[in-house]
Protein backbone atom coordinates (compact mmCIF):
# COMPACT_ATOMS: atom_id res chain seq x y z
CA UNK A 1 58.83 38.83 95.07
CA UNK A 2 62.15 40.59 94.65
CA UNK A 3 64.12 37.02 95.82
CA UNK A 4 61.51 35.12 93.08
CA UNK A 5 63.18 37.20 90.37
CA UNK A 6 66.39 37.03 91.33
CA UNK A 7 66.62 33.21 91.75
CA UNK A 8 64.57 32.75 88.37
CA UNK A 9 67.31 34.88 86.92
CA UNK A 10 70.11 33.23 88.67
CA UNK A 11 68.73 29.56 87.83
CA UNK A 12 68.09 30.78 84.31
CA UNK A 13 71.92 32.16 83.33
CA UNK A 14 73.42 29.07 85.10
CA UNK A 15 71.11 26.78 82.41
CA UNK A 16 72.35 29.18 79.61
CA UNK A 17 76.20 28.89 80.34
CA UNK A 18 75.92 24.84 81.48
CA UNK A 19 73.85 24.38 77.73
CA UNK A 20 77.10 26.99 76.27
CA UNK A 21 79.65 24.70 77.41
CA UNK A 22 77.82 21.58 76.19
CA UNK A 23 77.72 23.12 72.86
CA UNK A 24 81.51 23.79 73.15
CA UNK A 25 82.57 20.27 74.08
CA UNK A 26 80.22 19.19 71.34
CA UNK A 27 81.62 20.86 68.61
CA UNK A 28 85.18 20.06 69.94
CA UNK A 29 84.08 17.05 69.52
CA UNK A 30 84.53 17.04 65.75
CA UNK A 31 88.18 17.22 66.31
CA UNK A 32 88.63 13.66 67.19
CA UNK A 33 87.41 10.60 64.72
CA UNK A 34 84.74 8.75 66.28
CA UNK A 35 84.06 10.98 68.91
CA UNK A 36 80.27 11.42 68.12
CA UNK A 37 79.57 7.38 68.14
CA UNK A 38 80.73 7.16 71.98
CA UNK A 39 77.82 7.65 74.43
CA UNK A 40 78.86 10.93 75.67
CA UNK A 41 78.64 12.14 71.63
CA UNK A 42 75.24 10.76 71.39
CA UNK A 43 73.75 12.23 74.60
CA UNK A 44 75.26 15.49 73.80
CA UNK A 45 74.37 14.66 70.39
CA UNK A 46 70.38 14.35 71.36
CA UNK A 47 71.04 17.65 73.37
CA UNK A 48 72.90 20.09 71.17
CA UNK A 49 72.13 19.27 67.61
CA UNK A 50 68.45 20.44 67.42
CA UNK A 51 69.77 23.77 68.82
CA UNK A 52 72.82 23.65 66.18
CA UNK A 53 70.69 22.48 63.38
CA UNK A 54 68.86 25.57 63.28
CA UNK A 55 71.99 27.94 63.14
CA UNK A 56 73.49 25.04 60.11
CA UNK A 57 70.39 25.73 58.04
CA UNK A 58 70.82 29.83 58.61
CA UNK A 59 74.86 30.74 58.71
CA UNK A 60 76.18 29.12 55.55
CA UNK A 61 80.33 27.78 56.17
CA UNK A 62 82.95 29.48 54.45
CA UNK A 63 85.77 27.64 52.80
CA UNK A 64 84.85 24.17 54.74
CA UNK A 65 84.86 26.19 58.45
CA UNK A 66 80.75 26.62 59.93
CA UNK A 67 80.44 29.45 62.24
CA UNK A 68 76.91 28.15 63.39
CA UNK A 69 78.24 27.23 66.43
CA UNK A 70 79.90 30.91 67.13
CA UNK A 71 76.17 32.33 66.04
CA UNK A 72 74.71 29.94 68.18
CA UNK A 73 76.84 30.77 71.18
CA UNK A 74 76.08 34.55 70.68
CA UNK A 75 72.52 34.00 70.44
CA UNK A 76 72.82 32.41 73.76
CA UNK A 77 75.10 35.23 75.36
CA UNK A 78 72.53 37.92 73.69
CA UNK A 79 69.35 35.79 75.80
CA UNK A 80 71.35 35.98 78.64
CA UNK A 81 71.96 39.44 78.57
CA UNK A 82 68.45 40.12 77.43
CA UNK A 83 67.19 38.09 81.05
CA UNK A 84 69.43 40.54 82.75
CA UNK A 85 68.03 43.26 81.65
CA UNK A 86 64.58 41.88 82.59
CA UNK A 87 65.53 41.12 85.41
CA UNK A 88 66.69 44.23 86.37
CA UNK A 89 63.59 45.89 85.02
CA UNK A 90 61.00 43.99 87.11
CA UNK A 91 63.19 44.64 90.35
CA UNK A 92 62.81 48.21 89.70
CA UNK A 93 59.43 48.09 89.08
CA UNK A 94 58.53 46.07 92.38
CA UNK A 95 60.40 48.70 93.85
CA UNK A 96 63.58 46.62 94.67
């Protein structure tokens, strides 16, 4: 049971920091003109802006600059820490 949890966990925080860095490239992608009409700015396009869209609608941008994406990110760090702490509570209650 104990190895269950702790490759659900470890599977789980690799898909959180993979999906972090493709929101990174993604927005660094707005730094260079044209970027988002290649095919990797469309596929990562499909992938991140439904997430993003969510945190655009929420965090409003100050003087031009959105911090959705920094919101966003955090979110994603605060889910990750939340399955470690889950984690670490069903080990100790299976007696691990």
């Amino acid at each position: 049971m104990s190895a269950v949890i702790i490759g659900l966990y470890m599977v789980l925080n690799w898909l959180i920091k993979a999906y972090i860095v493709l929101l990174m490239v993604f927005v660094l992608m707005s730094w260079f003109p044209g970027a988002y009409q290649t095919k990797l700015g469309e596929i990562l396009g499909r992938i991140c802006a439904p997430f993003l869209n969510v945190f655009y609608r929420i965090v409003p941008a100050f003087g031009g600059i959105s911090f959705a994406p920094w919101v966003a990110m955090i979110v994603l760090w605060l889910v990750q820490r939340g399955l470690y702490v889950l984690a670490s509570f069903l080990l100790r209650l299976t007696g691990q």
